[in-house]
C-alpha atoms as a PDB file:
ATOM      1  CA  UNK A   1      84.939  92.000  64.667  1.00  0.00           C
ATOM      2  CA  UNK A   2      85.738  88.435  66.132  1.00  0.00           C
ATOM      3  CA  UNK A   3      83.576  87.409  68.805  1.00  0.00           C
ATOM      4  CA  UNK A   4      86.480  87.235  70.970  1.00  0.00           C
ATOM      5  CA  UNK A   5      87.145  90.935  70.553  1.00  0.00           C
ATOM      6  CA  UNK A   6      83.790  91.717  71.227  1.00  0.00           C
ATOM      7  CA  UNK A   7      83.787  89.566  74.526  1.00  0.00           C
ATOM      8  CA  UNK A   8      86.855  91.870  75.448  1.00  0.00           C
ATOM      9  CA  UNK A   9      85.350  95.057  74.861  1.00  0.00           C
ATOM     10  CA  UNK A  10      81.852  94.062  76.197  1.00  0.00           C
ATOM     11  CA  UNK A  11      83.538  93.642  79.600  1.00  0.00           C
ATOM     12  CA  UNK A  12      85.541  97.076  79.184  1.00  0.00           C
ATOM     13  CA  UNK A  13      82.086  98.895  79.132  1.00  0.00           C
ATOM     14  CA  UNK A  14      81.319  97.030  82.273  1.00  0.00           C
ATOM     15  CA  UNK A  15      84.015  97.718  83.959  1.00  0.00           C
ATOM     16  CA  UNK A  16      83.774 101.092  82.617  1.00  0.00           C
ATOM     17  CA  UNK A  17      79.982 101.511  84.078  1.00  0.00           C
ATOM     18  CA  UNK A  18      81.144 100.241  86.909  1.00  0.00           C
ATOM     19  CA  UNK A  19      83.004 102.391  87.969  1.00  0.00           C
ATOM     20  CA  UNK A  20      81.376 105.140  87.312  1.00  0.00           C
ATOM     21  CA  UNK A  21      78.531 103.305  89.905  1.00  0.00           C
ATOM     22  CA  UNK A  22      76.640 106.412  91.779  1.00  0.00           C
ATOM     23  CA  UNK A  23      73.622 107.184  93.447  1.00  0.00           C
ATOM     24  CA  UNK A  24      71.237 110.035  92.772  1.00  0.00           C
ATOM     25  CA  UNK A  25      69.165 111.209  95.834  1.00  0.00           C
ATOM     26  CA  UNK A  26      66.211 113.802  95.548  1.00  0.00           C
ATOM     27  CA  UNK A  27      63.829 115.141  98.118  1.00  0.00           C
ATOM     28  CA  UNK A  28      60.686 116.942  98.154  1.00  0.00           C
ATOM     29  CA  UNK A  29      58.351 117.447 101.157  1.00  0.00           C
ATOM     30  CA  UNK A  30      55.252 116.127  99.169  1.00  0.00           C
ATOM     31  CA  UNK A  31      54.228 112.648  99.463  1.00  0.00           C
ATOM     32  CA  UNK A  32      53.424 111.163  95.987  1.00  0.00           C
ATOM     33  CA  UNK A  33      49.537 108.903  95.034  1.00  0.00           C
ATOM     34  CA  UNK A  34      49.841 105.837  93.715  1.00  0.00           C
ATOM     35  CA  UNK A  35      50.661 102.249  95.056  1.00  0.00           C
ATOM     36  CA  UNK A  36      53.113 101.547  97.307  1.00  0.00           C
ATOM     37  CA  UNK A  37      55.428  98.280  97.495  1.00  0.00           C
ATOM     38  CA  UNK A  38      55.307  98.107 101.352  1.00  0.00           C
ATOM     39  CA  UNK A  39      53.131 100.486 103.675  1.00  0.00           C
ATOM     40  CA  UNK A  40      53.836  98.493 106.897  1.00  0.00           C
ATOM     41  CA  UNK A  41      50.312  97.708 107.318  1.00  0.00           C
ATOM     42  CA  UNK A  42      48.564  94.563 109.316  1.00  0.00           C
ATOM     43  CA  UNK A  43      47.208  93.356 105.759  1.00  0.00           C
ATOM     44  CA  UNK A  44      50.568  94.296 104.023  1.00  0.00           C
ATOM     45  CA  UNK A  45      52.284  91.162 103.147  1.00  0.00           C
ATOM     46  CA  UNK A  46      56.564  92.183 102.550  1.00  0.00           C
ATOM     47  CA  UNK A  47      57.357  90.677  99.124  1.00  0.00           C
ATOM     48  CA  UNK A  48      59.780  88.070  99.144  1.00  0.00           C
ATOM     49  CA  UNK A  49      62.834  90.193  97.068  1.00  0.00           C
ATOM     50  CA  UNK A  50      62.853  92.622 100.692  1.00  0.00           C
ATOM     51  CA  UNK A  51      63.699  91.564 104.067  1.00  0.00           C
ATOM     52  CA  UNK A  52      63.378  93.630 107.479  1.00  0.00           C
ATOM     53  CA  UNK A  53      66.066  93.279 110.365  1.00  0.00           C
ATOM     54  CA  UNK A  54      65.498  95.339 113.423  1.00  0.00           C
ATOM     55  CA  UNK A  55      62.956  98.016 113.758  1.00  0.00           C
ATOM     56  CA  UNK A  56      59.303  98.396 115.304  1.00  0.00           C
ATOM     57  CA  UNK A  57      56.050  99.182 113.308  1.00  0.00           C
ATOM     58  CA  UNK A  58      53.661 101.483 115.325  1.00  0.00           C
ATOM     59  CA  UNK A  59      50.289 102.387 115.260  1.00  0.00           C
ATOM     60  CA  UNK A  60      48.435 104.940 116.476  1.00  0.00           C
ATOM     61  CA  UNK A  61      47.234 104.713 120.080  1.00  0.00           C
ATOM     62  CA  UNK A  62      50.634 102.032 121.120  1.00  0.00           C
ATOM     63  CA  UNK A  63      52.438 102.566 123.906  1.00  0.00           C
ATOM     64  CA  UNK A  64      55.309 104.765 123.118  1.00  0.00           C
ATOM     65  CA  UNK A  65      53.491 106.673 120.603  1.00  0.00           C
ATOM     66  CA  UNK A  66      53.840 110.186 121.326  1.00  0.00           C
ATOM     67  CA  UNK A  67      57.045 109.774 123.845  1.00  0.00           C
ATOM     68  CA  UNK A  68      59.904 107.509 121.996  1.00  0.00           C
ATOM     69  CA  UNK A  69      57.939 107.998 118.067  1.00  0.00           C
ATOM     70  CA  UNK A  70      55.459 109.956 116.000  1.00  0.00           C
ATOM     71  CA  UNK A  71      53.472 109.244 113.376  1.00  0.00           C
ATOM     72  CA  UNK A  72      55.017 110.935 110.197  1.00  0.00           C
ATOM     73  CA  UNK A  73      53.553 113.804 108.820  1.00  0.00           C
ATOM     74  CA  UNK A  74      51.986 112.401 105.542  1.00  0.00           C
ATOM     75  CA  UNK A  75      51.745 109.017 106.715  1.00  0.00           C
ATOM     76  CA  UNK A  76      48.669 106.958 106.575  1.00  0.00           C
ATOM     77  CA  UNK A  77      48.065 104.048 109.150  1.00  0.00           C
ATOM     78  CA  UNK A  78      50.799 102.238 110.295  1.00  0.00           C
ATOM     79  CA  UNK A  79      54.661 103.267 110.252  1.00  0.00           C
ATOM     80  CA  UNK A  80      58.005 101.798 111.038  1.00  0.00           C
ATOM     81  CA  UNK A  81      60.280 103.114 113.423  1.00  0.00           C
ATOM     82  CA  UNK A  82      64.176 103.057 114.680  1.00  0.00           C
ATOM     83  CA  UNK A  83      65.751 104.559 117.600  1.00  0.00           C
ATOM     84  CA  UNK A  84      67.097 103.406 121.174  1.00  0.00           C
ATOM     85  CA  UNK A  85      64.139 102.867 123.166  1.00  0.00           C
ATOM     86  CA  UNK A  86      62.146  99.597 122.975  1.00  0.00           C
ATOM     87  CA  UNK A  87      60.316  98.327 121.303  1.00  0.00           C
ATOM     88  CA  UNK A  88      62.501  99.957 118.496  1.00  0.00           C
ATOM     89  CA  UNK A  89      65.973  99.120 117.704  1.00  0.00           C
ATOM     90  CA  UNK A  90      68.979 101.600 117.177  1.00  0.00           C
ATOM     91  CA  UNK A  91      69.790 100.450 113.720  1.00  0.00           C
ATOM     92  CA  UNK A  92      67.804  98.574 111.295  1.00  0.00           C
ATOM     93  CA  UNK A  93      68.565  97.087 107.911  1.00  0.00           C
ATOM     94  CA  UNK A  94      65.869  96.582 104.962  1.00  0.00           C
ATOM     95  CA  UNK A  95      67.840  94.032 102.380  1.00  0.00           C
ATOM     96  CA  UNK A  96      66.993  93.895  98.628  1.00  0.00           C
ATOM     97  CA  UNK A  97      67.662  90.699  97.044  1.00  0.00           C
ATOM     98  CA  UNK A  98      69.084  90.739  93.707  1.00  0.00           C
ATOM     99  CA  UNK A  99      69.117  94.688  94.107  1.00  0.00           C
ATOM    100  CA  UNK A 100      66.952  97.437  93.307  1.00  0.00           C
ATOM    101  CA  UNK A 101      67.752 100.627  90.936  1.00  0.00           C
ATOM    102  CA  UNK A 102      64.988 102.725  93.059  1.00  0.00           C
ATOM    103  CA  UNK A 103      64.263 103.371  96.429  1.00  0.00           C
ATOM    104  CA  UNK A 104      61.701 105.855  97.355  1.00  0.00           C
ATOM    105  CA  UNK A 105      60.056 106.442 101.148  1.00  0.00           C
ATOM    106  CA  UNK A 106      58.849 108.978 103.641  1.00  0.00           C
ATOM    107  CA  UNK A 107      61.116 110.018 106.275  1.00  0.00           C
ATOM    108  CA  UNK A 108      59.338 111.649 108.912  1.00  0.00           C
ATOM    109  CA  UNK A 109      60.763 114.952 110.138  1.00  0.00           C
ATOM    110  CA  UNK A 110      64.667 114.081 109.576  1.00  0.00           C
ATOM    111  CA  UNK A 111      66.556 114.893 112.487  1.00  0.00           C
ATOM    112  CA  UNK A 112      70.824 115.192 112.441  1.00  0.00           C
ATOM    113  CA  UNK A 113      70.761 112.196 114.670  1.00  0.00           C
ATOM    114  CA  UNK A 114      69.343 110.085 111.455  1.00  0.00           C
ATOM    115  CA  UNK A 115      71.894 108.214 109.517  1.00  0.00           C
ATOM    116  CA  UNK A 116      71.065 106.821 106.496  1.00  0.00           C
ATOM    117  CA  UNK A 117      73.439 104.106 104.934  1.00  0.00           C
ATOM    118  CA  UNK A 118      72.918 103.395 101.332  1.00  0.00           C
ATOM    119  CA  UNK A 119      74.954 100.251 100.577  1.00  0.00           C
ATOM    120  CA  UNK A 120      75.672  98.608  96.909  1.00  0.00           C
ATOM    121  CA  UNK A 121      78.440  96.464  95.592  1.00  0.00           C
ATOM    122  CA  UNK A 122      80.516  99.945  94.061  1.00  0.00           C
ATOM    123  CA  UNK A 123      79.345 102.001  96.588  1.00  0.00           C
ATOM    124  CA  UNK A 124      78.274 103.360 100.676  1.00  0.00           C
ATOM    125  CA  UNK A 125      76.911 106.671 101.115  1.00  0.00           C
ATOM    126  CA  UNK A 126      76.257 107.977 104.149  1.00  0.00           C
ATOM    127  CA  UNK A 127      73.074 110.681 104.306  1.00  0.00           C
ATOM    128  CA  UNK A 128      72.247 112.882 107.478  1.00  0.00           C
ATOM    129  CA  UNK A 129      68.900 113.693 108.542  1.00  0.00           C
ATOM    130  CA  UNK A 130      69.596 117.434 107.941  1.00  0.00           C
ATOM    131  CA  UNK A 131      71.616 116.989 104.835  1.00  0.00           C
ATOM    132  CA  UNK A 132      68.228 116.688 102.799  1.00  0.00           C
ATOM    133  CA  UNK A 133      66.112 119.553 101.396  1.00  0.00           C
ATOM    134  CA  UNK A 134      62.658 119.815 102.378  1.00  0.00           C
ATOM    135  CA  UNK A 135      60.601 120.815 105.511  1.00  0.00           C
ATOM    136  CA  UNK A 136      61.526 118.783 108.094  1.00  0.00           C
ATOM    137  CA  UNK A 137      58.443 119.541 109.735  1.00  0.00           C
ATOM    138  CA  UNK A 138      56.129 117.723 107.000  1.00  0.00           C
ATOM    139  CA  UNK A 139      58.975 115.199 106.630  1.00  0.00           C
ATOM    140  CA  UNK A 140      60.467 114.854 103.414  1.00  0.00           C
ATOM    141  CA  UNK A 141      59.853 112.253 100.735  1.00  0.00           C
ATOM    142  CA  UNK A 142      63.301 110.886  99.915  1.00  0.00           C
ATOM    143  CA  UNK A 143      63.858 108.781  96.267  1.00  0.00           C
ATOM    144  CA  UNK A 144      67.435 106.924  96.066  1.00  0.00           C
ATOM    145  CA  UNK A 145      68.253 106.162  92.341  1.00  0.00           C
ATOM    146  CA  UNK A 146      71.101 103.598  91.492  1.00  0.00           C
ATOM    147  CA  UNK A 147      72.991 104.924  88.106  1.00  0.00           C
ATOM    148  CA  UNK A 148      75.826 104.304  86.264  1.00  0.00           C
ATOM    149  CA  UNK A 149      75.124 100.578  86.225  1.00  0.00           C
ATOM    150  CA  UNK A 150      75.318  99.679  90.186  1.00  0.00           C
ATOM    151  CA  UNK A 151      72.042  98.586  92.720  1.00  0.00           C
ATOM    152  CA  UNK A 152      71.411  99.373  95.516  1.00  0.00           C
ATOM    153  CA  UNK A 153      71.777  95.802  98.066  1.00  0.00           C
ATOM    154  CA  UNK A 154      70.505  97.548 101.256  1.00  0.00           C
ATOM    155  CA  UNK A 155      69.582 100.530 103.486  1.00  0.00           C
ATOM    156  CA  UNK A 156      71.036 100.618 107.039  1.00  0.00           C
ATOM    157  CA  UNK A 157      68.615 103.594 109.416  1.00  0.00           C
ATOM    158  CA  UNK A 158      70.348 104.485 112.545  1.00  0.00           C
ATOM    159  CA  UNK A 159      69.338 106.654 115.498  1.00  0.00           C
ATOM    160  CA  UNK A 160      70.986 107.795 118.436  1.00  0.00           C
ATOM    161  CA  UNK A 161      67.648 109.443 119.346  1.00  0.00           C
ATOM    162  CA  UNK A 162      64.321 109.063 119.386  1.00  0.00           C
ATOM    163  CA  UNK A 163      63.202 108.495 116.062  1.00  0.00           C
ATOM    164  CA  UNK A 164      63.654 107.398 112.598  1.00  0.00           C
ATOM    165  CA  UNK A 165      60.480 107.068 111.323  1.00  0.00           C
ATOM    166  CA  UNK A 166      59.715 105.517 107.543  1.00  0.00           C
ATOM    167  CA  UNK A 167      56.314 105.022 105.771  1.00  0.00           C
ATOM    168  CA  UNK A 168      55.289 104.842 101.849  1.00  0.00           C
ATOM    169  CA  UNK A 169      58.296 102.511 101.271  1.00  0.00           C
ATOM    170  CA  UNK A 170      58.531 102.004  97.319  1.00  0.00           C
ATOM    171  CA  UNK A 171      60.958  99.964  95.493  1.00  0.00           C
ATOM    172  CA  UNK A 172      61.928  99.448  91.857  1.00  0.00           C
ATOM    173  CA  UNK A 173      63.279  95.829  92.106  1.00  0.00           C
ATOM    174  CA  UNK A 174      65.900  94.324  89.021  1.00  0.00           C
ATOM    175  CA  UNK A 175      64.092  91.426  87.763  1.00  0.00           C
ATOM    176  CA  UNK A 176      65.063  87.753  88.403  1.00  0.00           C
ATOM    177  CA  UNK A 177      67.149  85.993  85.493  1.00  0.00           C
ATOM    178  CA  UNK A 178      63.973  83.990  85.024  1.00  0.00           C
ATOM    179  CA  UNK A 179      61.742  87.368  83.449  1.00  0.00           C
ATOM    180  CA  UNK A 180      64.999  88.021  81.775  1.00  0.00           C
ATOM    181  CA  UNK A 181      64.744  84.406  80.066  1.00  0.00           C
ATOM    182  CA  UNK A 182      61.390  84.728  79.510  1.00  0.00           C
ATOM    183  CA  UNK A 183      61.345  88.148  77.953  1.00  0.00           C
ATOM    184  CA  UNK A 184      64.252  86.571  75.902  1.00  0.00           C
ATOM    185  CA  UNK A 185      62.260  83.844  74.673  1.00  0.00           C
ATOM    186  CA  UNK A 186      59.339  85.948  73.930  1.00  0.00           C
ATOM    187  CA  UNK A 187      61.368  88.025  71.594  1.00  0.00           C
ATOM    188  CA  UNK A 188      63.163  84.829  69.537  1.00  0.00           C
ATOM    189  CA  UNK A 189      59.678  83.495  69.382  1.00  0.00           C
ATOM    190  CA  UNK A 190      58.477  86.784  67.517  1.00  0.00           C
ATOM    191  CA  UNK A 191      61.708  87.355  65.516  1.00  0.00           C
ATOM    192  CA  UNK A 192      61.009  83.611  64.130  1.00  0.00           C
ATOM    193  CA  UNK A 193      57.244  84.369  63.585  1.00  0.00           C
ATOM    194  CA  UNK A 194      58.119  87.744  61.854  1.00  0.00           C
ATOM    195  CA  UNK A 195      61.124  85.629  59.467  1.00  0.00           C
ATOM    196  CA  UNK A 196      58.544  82.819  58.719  1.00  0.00           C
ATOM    197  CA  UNK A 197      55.991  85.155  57.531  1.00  0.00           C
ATOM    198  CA  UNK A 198      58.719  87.067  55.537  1.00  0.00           C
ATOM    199  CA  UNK A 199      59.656  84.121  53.736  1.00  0.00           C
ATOM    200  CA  UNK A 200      56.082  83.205  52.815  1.00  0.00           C
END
């Protein structure tokens, strides 16, 4: 096979992949241990690959608390917040630089006036409050997977009511072109090692 013809069917499985771009959603109403990427707290610093447009992060004990938000059921500390009464904003975007094939947070006790956008380059999907499984009154635990080859670029939270509430944000970023290049490297470097002691 000539590399040309390789080339040509290389990008066919792209295109292919591509077009079968999806996303896999999946809910439970139990929060899972382990590290988080972002839990909105004062000592929390947002890594640089996810950016934060609109919004308010409460506490317990600020104003508001109790009348325009609540603190998620399952939620530790501080939590971030979207809906029409300020502090808060109505809508709220949380961007993902070079992408991200998993999304996973706690959305506190989803309401139908929660929209959740789901944005990537193949794909939008649109996802009601009361369109997941779970108990609403524990919140649910929502993971977002990215398949058939897309990423996800960015989530838009809307909320014509009081609130949208979000804690335990975890993401499963694509890594730069830089690890790729590394990792790359690494590999030659041991192929060459493993040839070298082959021929001795």
């Amino acid at each position: 096979m000539t590399f040309k013809k390789i080339l040509v069917a290389s990008a066919a499985s792209l295109c292919f992949l591509h077009a079968q771009a999806a996303i896999v959603t999946a809910s439970s109403s139990a929060v899972p241990g382990g590290p988080v990427t972002f839990g909105f707290e004062v000592a929390d610093l947002l890594p640089g690959f996810i950016s934060i447009d609109g919004g308010h992060v409460f506490a317990d004990g600020d104003a508001g608390v109790g009348s325009i938000t609540a603190k998620p059921p399952g939620a530790t500390g501080r939590w971030w917040s979207v809906g029409p009464s300020a502090p808060q904003t109505s809508m709220a975007t949380m961007s993902f630089a070079g992408g991200a094939t998993e999304i996973s947070f706690l959305w506190g006790s989803p309401d139908d006036y929660n929209v959740l956008e789901i944005n990537g380059s193949a794909f939008n999907k649109t996802l009601l409050g009361t369109s997941l499984t779970g108990d609403r009154s524990v919140g649910v635990y929502l993971t977002i997977k990215a398949d058939g080859g897309d990423l996800i670029d960015s989530l838009t939270f809307r909320s014509r009511s009081n609130a949208f509430e979000v804690d335990h944000l975890r993401v499963t970023a694509v890594p730069e072109p830089g690890s790729y290049a590394l990792t790359l490297a690494g590999l030659g470097a041991l192929g060459f090692l493993a040839r070298r002691r082959k021929a001795a």
